[in-house]
C-alpha atoms as a PDB file:
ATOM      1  CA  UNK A   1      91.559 114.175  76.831  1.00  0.00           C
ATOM      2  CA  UNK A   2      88.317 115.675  77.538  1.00  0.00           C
ATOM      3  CA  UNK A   3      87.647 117.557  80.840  1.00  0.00           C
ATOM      4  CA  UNK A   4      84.410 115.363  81.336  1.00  0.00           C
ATOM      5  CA  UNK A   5      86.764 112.608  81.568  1.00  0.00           C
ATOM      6  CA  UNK A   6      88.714 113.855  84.585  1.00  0.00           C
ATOM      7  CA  UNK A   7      85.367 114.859  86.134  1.00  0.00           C
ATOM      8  CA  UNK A   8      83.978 111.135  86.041  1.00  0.00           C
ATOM      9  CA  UNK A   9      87.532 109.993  87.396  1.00  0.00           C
ATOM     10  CA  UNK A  10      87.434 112.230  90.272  1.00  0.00           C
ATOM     11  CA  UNK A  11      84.032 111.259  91.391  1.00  0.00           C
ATOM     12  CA  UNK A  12      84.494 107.326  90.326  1.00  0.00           C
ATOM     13  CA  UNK A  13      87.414 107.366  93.222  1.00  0.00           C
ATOM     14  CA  UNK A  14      85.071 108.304  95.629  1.00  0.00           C
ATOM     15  CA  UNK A  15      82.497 106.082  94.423  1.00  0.00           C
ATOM     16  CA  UNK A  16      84.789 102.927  94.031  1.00  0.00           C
ATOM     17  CA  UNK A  17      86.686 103.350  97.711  1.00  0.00           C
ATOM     18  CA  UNK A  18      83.013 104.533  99.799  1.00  0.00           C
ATOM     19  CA  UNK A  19      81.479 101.147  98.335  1.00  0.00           C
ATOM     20  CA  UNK A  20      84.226  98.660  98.637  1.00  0.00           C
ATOM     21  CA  UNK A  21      85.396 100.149 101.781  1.00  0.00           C
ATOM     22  CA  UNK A  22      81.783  99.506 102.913  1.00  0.00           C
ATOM     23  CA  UNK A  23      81.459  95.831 101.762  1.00  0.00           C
ATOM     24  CA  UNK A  24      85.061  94.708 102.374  1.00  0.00           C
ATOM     25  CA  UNK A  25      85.323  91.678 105.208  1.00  0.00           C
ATOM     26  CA  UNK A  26      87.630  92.958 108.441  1.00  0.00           C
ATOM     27  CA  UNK A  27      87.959  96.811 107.113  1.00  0.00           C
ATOM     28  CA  UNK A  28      86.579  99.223 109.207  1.00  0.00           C
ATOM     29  CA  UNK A  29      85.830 102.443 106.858  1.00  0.00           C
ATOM     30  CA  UNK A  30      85.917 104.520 110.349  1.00  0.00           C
ATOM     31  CA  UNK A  31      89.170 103.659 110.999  1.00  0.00           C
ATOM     32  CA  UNK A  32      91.451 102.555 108.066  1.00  0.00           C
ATOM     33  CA  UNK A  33      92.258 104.905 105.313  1.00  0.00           C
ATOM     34  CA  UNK A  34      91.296 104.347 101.368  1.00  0.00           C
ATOM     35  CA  UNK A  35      94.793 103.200 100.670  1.00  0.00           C
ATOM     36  CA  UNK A  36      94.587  99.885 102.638  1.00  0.00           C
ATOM     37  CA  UNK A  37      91.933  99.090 100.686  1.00  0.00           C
ATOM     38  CA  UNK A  38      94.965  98.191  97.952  1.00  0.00           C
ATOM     39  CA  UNK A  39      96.077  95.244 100.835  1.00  0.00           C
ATOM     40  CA  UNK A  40      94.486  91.814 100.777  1.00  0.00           C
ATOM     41  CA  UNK A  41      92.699  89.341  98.133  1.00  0.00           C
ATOM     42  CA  UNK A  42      90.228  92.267  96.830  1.00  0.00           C
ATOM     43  CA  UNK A  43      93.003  95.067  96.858  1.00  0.00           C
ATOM     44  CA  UNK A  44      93.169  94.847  92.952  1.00  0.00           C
ATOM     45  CA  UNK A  45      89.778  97.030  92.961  1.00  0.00           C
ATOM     46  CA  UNK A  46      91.684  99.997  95.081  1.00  0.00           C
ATOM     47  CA  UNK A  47      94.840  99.762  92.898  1.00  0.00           C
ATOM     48  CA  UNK A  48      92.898 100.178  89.975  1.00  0.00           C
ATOM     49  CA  UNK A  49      90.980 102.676  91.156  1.00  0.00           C
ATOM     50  CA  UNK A  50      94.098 105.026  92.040  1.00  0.00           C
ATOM     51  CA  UNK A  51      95.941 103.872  88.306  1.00  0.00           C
ATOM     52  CA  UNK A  52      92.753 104.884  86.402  1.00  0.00           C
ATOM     53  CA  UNK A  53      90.988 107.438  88.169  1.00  0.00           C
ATOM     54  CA  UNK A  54      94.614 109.132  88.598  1.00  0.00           C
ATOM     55  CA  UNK A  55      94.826 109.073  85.440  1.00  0.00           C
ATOM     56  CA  UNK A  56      92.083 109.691  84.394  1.00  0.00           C
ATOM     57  CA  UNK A  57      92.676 113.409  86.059  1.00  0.00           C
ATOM     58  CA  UNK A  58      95.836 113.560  84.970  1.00  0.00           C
ATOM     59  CA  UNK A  59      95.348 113.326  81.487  1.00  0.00           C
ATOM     60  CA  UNK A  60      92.491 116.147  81.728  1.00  0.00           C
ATOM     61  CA  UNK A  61      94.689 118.240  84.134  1.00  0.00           C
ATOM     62  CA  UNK A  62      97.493 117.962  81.236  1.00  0.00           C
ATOM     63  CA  UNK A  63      95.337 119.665  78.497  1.00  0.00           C
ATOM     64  CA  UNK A  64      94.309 122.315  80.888  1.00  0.00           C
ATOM     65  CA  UNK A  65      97.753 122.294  81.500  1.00  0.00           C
ATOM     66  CA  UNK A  66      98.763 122.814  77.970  1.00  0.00           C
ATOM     67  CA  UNK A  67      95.657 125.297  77.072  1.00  0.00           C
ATOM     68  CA  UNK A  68      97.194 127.973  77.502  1.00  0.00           C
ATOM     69  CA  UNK A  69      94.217 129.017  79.855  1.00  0.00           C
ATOM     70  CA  UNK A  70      94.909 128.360  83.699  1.00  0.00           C
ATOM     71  CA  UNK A  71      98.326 126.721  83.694  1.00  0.00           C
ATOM     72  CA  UNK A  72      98.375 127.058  87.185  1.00  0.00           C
ATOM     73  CA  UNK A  73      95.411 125.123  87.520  1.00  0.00           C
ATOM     74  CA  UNK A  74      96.635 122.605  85.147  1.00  0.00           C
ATOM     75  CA  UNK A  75      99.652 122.035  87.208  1.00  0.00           C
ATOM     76  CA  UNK A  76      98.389 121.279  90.107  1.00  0.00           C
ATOM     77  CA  UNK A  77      95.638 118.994  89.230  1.00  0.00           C
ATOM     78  CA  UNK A  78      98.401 117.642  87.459  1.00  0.00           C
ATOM     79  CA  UNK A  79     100.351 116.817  90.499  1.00  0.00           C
ATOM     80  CA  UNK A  80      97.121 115.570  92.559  1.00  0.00           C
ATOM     81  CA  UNK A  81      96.404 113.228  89.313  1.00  0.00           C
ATOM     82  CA  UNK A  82     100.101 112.036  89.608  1.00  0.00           C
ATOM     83  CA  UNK A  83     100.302 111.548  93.045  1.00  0.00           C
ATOM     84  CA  UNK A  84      96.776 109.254  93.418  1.00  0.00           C
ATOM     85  CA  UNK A  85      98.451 106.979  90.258  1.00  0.00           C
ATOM     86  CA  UNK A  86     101.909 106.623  92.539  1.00  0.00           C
ATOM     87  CA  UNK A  87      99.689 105.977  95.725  1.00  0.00           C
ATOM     88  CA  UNK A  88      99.265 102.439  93.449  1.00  0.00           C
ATOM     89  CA  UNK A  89     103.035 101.390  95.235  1.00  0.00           C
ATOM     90  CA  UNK A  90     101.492  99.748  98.497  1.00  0.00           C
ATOM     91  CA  UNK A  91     101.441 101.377 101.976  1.00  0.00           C
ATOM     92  CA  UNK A  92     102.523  98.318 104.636  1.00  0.00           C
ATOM     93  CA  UNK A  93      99.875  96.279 106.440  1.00  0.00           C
ATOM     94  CA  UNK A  94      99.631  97.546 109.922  1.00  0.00           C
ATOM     95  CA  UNK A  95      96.499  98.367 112.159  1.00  0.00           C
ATOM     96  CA  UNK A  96      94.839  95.268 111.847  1.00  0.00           C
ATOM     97  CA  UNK A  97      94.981  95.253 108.230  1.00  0.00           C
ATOM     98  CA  UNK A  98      94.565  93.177 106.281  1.00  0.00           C
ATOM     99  CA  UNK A  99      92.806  90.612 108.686  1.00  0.00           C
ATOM    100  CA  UNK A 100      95.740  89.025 111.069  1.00  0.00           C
ATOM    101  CA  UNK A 101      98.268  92.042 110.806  1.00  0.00           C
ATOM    102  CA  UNK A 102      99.349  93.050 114.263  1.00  0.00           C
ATOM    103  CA  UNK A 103      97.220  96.115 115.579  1.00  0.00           C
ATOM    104  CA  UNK A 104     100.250  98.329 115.438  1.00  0.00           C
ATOM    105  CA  UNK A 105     102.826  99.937 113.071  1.00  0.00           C
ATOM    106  CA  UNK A 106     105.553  97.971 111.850  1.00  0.00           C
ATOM    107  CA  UNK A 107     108.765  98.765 113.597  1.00  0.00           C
ATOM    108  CA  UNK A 108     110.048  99.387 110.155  1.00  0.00           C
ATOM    109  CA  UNK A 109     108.619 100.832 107.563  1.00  0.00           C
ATOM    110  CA  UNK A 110     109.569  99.415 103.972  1.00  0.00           C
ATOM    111  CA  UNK A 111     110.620 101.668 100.761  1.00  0.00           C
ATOM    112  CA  UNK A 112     107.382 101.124  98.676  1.00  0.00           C
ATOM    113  CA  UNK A 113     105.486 102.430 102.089  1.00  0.00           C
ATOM    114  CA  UNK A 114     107.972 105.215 102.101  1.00  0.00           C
ATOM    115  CA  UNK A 115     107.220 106.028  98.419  1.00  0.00           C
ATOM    116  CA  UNK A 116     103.199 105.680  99.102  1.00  0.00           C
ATOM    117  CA  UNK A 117     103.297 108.588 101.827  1.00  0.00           C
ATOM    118  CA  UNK A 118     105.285 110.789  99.246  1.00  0.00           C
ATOM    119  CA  UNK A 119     102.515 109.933  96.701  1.00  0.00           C
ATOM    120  CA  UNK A 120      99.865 110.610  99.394  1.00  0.00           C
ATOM    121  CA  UNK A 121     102.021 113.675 100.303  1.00  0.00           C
ATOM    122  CA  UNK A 122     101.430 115.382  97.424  1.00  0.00           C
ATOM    123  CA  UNK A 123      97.789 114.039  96.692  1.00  0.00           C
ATOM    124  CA  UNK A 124      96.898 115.946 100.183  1.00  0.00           C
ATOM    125  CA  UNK A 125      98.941 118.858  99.305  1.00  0.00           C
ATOM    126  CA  UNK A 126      97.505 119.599  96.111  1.00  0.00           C
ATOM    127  CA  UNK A 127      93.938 119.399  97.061  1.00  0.00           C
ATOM    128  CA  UNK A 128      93.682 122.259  99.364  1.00  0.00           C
ATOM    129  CA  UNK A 129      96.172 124.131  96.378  1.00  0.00           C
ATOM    130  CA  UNK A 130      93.463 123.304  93.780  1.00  0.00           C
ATOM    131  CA  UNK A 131      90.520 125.104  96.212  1.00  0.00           C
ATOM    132  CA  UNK A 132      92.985 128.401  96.492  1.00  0.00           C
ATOM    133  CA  UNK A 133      94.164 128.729  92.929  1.00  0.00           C
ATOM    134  CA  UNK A 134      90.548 127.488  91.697  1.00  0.00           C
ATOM    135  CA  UNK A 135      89.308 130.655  93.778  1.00  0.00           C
ATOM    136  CA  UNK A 136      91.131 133.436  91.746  1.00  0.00           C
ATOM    137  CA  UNK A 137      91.233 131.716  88.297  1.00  0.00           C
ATOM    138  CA  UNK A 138      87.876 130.675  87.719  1.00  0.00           C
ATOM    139  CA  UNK A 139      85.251 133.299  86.855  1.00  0.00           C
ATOM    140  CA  UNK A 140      82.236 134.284  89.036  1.00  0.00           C
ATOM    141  CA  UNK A 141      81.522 134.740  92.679  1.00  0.00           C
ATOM    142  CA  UNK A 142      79.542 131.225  93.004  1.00  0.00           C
ATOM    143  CA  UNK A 143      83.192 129.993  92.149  1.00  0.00           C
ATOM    144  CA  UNK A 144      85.023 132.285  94.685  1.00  0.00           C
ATOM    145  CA  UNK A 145      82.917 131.688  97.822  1.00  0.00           C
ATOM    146  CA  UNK A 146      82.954 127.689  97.107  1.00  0.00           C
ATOM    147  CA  UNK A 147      86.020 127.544  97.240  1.00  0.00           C
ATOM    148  CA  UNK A 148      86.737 129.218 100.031  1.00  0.00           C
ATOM    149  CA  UNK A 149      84.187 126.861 102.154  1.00  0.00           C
ATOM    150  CA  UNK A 150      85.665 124.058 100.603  1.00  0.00           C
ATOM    151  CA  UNK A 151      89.060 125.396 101.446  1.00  0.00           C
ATOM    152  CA  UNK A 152      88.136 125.876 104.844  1.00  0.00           C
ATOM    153  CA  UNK A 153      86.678 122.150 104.988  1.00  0.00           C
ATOM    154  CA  UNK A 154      89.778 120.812 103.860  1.00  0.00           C
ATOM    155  CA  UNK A 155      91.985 122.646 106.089  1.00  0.00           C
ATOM    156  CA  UNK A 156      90.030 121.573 109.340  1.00  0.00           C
ATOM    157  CA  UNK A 157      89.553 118.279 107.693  1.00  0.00           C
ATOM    158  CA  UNK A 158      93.597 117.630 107.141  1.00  0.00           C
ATOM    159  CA  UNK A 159      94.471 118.394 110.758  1.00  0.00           C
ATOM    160  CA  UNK A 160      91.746 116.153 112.248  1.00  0.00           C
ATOM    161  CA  UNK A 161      93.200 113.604 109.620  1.00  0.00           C
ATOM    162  CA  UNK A 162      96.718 113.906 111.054  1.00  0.00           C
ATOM    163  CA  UNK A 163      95.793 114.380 114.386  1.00  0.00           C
ATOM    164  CA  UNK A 164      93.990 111.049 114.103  1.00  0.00           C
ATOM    165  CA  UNK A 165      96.990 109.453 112.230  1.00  0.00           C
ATOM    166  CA  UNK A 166      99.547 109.952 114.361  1.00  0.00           C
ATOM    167  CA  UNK A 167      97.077 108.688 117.650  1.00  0.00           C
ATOM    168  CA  UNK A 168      96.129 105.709 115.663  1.00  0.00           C
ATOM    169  CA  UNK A 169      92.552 107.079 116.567  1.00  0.00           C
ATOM    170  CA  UNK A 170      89.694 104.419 116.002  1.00  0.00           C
ATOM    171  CA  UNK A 171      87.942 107.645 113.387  1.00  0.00           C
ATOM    172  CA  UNK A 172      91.250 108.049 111.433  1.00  0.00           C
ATOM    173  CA  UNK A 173      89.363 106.812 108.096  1.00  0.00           C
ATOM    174  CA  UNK A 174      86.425 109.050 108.739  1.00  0.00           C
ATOM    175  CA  UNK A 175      89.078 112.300 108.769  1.00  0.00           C
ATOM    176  CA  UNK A 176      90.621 110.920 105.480  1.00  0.00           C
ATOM    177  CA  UNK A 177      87.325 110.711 104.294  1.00  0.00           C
ATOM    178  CA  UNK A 178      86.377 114.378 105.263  1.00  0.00           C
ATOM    179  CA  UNK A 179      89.557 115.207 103.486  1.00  0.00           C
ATOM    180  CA  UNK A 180      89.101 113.045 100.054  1.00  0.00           C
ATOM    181  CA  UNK A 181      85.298 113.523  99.838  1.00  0.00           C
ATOM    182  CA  UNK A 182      84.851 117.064  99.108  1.00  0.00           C
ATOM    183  CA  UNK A 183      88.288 117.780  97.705  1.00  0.00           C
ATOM    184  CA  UNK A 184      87.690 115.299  95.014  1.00  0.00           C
ATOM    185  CA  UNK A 185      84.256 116.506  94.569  1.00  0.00           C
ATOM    186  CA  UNK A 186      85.736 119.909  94.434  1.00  0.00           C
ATOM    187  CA  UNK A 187      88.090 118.849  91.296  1.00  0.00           C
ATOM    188  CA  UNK A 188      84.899 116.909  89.419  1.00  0.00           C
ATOM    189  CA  UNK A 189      83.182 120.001  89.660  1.00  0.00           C
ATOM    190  CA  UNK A 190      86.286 122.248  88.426  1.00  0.00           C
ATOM    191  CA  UNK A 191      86.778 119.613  85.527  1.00  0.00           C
ATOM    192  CA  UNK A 192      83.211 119.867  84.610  1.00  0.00           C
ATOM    193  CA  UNK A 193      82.885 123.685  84.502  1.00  0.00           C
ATOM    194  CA  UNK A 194      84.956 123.485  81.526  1.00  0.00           C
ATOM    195  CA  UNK A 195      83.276 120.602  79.890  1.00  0.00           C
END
């Protein structure tokens, strides 16, 4: 699969879930994250936006993979790519969304929700990953000092994000969004230096 191919998917995600989380009736971007946007009567758009896009990256990450040039790399875009197609299996409704879910978390969580944080597990995992090994395999200092800024964005970025998770904080979407933003940016742009 070409590399241009996982650059476009990468920066279609972002696209897809800034828009429809910005249009969508009784979502609040500031405070629900991108993967409630795969709850309610429009969540086909989000679903097929992870499936695609994910794969999308995945295929590209699995040539760079197979290359012979920056396995490392390969991998773990391979992993991210995985782990956004997974993040398809549905987190629960809770927080006030969809419209009419209690403003709350279930008391129970169910197994698809389960597998959805593994999936987002390794999605958030891999992006910081991606900005270290990106730093000492691609060639050039332009390449070394972005990603070490983006690095350092996603790092403050993923403890605000958790922070505001775990307090059910009114700005937990904007974190997510300071985390997904400029990582996925961050893998368009690696995919498209080798375009």
């Amino acid at each position: 699969m070409p590399y241009g191919i996982g650059a476009l998917g990468a920066a279609l995600f972002v696209l897809v879930f800034l828009i429809d989380g910005a249009t969508r009736p009784g979502y609040s971007p500031t405070r629900h994250t991108v993967s409630a946007l795969a709850l309610g009567p429009r969540g086909w758009l989000q679903r097929a936006n992870f499936v695609l896009c994910g794969a999308a990256i995945t295929g590209s990450a699995v040539r760079l993979l197979t290359s012979g040039d920056h396995q490392m790399l390969g991998l773990v875009l391979t992993i991210f790519g995985l782990g956004l197609v997974v993040s398809v299996v549905p987190m629960d409704p809770m927080r006030s969304y969809p419209p009419g879910t209690p403003d709350r978390d279930p008391t129970e969580f169910s197994v698809a929700h389960a597998v959805h944080d593994v999936a987002g597990a390794a999605v958030f995992f891999a992006l910081p990953v991606i900005a270290v090994v990106s730093a000492f395999t691609l060639p050039g200092t332009a390449w070394t000092v972005g990603a070490v800024l983006v690095l350092i964005v996603l790092m403050v970025a993923l403890i605000a994000f958790q922070r505001a998770w775990e307090q059910d904080s009114p700005t937990t979407g904007t974190a997510q969004r300071a985390v997904l933003v400029p990582g996925l940016l961050w893998v368009a742009a690696v995919f498209a230096s080798f375009a």
